[in-house]
PDB file of N, CA and C in Angstrom:
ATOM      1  N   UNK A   1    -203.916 -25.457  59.464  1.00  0.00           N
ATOM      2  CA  UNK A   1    -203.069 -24.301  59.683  1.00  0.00           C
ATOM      3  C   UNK A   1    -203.562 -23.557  60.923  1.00  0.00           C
ATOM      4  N   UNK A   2    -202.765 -23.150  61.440  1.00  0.00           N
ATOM      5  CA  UNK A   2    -203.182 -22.089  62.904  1.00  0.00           C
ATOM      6  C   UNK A   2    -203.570 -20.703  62.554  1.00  0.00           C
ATOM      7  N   UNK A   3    -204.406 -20.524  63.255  1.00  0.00           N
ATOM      8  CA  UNK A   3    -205.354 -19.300  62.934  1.00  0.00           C
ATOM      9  C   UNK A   3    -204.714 -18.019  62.677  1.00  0.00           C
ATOM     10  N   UNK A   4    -203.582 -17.915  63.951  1.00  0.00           N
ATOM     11  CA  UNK A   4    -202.605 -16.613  64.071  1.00  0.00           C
ATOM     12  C   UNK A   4    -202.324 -16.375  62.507  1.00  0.00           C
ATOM     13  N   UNK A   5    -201.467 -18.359  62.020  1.00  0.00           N
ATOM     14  CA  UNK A   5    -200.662 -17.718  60.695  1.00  0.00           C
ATOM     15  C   UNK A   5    -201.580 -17.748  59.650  1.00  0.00           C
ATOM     16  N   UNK A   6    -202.728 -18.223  59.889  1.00  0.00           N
ATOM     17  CA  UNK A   6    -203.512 -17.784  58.488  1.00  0.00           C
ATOM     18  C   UNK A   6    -204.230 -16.361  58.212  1.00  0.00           C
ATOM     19  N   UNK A   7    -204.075 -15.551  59.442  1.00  0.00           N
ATOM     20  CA  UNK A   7    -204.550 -14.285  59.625  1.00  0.00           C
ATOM     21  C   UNK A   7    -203.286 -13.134  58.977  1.00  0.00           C
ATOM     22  N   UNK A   8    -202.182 -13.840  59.242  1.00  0.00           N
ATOM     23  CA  UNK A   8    -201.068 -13.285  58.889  1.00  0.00           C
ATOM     24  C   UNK A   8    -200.993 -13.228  57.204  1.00  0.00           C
ATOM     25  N   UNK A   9    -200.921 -14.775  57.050  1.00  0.00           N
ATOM     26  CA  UNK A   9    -200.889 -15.099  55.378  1.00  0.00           C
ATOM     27  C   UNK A   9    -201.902 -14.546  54.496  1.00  0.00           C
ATOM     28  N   UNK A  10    -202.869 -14.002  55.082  1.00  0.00           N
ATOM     29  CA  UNK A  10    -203.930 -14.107  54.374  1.00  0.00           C
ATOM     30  C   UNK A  10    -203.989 -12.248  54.743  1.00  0.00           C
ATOM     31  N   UNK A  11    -203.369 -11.649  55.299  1.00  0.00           N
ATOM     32  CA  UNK A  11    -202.909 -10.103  55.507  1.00  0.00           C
ATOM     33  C   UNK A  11    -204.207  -9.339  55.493  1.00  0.00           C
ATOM     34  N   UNK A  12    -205.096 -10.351  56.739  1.00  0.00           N
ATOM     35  CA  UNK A  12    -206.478 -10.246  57.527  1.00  0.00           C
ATOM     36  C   UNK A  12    -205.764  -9.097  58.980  1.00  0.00           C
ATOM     37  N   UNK A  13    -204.406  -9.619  58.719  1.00  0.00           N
ATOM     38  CA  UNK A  13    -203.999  -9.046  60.420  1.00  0.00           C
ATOM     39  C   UNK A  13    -202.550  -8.861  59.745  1.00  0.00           C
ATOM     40  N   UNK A  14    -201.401  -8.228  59.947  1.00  0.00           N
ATOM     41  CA  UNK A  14    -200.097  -7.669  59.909  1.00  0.00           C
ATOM     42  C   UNK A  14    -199.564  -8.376  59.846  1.00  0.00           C
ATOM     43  N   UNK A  15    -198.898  -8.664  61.213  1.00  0.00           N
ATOM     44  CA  UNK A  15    -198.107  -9.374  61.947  1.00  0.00           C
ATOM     45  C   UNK A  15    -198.598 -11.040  62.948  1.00  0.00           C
ATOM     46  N   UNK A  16    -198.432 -11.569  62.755  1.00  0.00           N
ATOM     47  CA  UNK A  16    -198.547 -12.865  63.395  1.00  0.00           C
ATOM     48  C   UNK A  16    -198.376 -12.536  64.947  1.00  0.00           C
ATOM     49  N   UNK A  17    -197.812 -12.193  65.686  1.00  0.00           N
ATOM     50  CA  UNK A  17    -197.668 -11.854  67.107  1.00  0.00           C
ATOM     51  C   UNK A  17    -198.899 -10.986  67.216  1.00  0.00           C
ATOM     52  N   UNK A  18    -199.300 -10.149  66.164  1.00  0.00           N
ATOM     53  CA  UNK A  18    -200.580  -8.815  66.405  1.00  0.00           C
ATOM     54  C   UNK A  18    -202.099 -10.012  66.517  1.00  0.00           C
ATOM     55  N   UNK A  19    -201.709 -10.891  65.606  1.00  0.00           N
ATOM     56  CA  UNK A  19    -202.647 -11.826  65.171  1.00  0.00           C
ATOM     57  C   UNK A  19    -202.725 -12.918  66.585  1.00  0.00           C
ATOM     58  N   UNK A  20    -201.922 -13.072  67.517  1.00  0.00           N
ATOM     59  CA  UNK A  20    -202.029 -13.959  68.362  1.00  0.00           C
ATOM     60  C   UNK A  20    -202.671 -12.854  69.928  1.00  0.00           C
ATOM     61  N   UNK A  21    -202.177 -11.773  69.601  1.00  0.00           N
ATOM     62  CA  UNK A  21    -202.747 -10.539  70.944  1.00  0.00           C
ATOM     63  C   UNK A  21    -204.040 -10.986  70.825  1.00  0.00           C
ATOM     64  N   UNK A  22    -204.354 -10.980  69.505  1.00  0.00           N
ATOM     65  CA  UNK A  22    -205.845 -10.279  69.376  1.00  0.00           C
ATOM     66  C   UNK A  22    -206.977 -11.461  69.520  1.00  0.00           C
ATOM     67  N   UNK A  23    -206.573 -13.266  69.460  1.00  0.00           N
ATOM     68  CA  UNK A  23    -206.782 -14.118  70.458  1.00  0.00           C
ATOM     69  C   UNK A  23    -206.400 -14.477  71.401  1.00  0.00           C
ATOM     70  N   UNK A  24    -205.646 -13.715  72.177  1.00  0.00           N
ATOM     71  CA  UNK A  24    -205.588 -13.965  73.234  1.00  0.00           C
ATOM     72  C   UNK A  24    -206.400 -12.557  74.285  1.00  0.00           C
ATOM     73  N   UNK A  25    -207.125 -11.900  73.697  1.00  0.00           N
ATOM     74  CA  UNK A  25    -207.731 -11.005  73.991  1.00  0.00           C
ATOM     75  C   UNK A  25    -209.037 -11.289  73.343  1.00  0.00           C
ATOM     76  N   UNK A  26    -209.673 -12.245  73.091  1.00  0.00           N
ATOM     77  CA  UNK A  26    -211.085 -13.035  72.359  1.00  0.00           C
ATOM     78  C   UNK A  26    -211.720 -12.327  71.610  1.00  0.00           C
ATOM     79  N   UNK A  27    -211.172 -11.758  70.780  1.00  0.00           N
ATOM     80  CA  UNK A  27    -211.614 -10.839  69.417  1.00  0.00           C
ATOM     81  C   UNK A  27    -211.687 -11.333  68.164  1.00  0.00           C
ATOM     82  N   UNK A  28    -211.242 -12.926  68.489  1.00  0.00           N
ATOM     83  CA  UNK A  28    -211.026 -13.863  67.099  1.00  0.00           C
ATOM     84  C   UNK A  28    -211.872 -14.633  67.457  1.00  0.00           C
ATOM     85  N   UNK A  29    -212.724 -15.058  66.233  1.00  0.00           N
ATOM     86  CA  UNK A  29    -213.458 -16.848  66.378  1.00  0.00           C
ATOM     87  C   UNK A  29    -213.492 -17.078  65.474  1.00  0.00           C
ATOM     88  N   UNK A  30    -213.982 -18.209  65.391  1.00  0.00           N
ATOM     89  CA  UNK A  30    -213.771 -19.553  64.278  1.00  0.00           C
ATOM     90  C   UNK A  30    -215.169 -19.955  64.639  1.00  0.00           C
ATOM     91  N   UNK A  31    -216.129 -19.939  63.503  1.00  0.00           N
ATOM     92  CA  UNK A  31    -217.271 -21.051  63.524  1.00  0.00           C
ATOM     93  C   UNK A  31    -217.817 -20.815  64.874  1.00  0.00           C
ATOM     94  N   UNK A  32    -218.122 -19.101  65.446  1.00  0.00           N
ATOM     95  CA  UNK A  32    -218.939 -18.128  66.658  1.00  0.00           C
ATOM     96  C   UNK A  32    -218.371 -19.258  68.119  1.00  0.00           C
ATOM     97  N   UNK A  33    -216.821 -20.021  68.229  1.00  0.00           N
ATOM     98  CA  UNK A  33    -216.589 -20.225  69.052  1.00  0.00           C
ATOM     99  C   UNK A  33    -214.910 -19.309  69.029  1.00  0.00           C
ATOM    100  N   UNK A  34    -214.839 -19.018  70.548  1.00  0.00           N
ATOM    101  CA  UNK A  34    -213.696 -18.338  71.000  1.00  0.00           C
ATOM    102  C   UNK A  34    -212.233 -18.909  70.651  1.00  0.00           C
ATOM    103  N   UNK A  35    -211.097 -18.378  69.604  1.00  0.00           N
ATOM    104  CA  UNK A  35    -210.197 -18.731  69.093  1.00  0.00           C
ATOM    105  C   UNK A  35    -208.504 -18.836  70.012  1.00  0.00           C
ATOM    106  N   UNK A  36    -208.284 -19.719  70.144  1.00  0.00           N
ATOM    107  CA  UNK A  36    -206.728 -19.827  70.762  1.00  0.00           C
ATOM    108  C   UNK A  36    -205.972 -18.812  69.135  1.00  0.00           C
ATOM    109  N   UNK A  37    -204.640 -19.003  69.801  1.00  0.00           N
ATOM    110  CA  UNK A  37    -203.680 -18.206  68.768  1.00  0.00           C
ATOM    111  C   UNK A  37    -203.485 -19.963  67.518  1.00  0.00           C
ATOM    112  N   UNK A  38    -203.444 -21.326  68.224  1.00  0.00           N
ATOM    113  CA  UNK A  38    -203.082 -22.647  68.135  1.00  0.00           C
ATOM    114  C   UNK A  38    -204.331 -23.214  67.411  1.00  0.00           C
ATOM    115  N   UNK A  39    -205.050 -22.957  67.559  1.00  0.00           N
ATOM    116  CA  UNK A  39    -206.721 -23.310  66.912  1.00  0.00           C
ATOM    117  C   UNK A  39    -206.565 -23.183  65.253  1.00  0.00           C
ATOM    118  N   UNK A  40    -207.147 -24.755  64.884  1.00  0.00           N
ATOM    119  CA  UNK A  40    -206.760 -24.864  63.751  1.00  0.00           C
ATOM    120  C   UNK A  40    -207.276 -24.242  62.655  1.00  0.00           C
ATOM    121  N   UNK A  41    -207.487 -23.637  61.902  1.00  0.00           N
ATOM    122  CA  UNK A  41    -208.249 -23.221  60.438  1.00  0.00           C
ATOM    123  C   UNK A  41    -208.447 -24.507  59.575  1.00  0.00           C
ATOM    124  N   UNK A  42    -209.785 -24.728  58.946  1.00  0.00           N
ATOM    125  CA  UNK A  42    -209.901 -25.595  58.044  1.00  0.00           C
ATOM    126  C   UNK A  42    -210.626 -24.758  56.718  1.00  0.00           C
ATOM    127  N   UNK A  43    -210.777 -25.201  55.600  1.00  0.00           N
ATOM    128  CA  UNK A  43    -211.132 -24.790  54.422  1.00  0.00           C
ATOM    129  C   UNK A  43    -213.110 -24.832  54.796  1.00  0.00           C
ATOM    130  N   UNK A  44    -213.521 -23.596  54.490  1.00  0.00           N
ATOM    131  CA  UNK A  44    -215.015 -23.479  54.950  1.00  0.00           C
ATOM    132  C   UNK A  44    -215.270 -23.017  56.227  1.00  0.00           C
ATOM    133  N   UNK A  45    -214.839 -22.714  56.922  1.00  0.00           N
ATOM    134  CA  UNK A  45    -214.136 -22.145  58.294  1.00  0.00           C
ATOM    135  C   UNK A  45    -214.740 -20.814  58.325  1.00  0.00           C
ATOM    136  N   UNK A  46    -215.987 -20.341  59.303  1.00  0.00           N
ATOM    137  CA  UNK A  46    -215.781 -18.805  59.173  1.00  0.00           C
ATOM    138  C   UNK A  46    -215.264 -18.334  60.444  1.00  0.00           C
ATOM    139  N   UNK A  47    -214.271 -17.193  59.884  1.00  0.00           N
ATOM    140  CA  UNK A  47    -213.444 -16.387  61.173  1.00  0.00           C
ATOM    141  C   UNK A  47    -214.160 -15.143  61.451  1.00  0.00           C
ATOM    142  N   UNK A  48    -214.220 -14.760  62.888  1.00  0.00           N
ATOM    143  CA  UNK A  48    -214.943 -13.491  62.673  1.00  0.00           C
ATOM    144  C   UNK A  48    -213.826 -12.895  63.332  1.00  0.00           C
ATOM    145  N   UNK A  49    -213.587 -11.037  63.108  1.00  0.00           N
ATOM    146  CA  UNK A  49    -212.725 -10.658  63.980  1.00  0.00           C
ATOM    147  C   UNK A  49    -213.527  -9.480  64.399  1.00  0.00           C
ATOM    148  N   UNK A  50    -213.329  -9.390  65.717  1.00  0.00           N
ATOM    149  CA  UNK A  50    -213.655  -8.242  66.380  1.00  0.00           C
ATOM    150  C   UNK A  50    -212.812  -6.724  66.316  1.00  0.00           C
ATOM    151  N   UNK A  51    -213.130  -5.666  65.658  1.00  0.00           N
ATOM    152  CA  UNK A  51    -211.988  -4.479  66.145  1.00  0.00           C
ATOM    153  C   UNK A  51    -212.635  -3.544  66.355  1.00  0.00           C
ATOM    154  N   UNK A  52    -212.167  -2.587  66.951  1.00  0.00           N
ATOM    155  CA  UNK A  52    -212.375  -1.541  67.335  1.00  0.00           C
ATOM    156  C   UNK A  52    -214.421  -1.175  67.302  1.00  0.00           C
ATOM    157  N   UNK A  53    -214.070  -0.480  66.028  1.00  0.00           N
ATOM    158  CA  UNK A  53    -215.604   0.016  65.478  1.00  0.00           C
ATOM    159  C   UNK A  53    -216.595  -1.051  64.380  1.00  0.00           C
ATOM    160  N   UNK A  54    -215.375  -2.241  64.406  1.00  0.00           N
ATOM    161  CA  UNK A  54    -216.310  -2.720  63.121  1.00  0.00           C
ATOM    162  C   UNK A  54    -216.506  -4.161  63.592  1.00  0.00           C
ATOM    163  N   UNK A  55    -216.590  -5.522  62.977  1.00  0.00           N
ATOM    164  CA  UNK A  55    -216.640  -6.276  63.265  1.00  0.00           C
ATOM    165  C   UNK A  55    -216.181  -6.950  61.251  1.00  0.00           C
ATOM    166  N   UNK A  56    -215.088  -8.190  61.058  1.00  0.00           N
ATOM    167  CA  UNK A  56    -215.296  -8.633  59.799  1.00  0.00           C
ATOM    168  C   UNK A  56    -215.349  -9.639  59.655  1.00  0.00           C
ATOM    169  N   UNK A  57    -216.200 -10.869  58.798  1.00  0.00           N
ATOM    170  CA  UNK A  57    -216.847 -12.437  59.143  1.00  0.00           C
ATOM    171  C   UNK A  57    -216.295 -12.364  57.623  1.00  0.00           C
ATOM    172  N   UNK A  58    -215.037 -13.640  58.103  1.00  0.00           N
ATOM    173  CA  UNK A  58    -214.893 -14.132  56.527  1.00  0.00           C
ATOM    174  C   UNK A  58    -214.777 -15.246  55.923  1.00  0.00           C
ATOM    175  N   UNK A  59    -215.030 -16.191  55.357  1.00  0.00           N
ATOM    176  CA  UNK A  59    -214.901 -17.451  54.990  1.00  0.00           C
ATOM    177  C   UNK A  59    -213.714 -17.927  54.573  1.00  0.00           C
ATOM    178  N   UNK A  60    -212.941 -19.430  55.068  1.00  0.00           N
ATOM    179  CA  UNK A  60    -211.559 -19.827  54.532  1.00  0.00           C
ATOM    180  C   UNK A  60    -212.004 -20.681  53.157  1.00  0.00           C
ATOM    181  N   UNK A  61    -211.082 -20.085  52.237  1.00  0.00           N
ATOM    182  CA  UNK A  61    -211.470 -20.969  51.142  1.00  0.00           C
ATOM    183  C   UNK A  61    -210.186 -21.726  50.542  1.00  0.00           C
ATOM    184  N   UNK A  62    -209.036 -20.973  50.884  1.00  0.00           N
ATOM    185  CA  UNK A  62    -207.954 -21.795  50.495  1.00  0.00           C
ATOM    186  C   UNK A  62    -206.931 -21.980  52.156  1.00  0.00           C
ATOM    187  N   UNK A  63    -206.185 -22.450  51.953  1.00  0.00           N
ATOM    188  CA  UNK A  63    -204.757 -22.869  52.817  1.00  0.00           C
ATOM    189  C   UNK A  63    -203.719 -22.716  51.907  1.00  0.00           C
ATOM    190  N   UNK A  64    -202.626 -22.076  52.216  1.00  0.00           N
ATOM    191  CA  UNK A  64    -201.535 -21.948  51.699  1.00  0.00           C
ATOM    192  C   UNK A  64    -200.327 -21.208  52.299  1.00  0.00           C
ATOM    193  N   UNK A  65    -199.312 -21.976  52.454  1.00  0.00           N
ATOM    194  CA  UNK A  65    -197.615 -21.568  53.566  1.00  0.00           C
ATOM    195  C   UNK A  65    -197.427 -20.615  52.860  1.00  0.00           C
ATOM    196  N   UNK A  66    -197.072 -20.783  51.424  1.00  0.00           N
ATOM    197  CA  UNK A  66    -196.135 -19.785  50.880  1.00  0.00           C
ATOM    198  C   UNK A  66    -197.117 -18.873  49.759  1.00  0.00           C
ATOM    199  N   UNK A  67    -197.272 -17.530  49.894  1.00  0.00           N
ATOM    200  CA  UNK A  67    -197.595 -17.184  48.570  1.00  0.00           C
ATOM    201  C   UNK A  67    -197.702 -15.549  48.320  1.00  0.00           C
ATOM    202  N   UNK A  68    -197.514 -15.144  47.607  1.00  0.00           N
ATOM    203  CA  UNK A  68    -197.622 -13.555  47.222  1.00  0.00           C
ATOM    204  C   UNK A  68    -198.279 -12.560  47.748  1.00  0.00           C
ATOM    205  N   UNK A  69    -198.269 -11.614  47.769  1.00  0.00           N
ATOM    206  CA  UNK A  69    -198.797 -10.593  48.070  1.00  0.00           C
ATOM    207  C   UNK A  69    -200.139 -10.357  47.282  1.00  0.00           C
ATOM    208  N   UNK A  70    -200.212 -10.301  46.164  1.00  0.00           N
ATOM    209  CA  UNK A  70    -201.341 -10.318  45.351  1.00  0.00           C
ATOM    210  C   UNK A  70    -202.369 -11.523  45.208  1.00  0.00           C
ATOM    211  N   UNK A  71    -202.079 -12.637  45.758  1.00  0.00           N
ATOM    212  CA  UNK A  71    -202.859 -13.795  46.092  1.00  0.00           C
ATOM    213  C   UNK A  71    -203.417 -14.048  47.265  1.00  0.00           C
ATOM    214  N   UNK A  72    -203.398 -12.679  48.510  1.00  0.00           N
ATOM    215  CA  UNK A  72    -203.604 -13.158  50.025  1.00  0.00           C
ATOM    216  C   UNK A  72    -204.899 -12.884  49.773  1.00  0.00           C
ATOM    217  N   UNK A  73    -205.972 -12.415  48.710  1.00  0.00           N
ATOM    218  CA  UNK A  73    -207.048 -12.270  49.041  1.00  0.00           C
ATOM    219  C   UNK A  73    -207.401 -13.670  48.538  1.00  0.00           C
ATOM    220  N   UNK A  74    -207.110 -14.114  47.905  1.00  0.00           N
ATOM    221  CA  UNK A  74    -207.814 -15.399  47.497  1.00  0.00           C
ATOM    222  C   UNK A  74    -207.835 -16.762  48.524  1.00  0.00           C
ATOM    223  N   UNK A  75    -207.268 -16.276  49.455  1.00  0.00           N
ATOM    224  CA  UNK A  75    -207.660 -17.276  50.846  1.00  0.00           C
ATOM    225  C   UNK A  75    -209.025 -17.065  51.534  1.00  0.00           C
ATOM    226  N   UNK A  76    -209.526 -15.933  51.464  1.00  0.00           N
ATOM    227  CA  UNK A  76    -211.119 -15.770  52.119  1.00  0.00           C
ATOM    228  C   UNK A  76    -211.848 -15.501  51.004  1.00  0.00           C
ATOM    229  N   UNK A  77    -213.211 -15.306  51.867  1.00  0.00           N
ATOM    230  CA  UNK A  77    -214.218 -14.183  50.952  1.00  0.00           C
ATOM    231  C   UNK A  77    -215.324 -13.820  51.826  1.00  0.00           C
ATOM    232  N   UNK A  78    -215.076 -12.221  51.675  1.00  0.00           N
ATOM    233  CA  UNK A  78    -215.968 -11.416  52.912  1.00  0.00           C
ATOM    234  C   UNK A  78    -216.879 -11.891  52.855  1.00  0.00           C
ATOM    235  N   UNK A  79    -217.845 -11.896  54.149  1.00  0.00           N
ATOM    236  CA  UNK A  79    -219.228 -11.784  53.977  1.00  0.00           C
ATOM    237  C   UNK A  79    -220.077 -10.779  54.591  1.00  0.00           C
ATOM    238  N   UNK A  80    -221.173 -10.697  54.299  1.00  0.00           N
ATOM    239  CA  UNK A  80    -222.295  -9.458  54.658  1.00  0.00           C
ATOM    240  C   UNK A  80    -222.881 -10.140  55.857  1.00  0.00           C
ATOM    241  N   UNK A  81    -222.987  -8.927  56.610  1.00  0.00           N
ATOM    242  CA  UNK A  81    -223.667  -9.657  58.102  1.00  0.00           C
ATOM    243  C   UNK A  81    -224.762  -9.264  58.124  1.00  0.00           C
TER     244      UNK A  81
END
């Protein structure tokens, strides 16, 4: 899955277009290398995102196109830096 829409699906990031700014402005990585919007996500995958004041490193644990609102957390799981 592409990073943009798993940031989206996984409602890490809003909007999918917000989610592609924000690699194309290198605030996204995958596994502490620099993320395209096209860059694939795999299961075990850590994403880090850069914002503003904070920084958040999270692990992919599921993949999934379609799914609820109440299930987008169960695609990661934070971690402590």
């Amino acid at each position: 899955m592409r990073v943009d829409k798993f940031l989206k699906n996984s409602r890490l990031i809003k909007r999918r277009t917000v989610a592609k700014e924000a690699c194309d402005q290198g605030r996204i990585q995958i596994n502490d290398n620099p993320a395209k919007a096209g860059s694939i996500v795999k299961v075990g995958d850590i994403i880090t995102l850069g914002f503003a004041a904070k920084t958040i490193r999270v692990e992919v644990l599921d993949l999934k196109e379609h799914l609820k609102k109440e299930e987008a957390s169960d695609l990661y799981r934070q971690l402590q830096d």
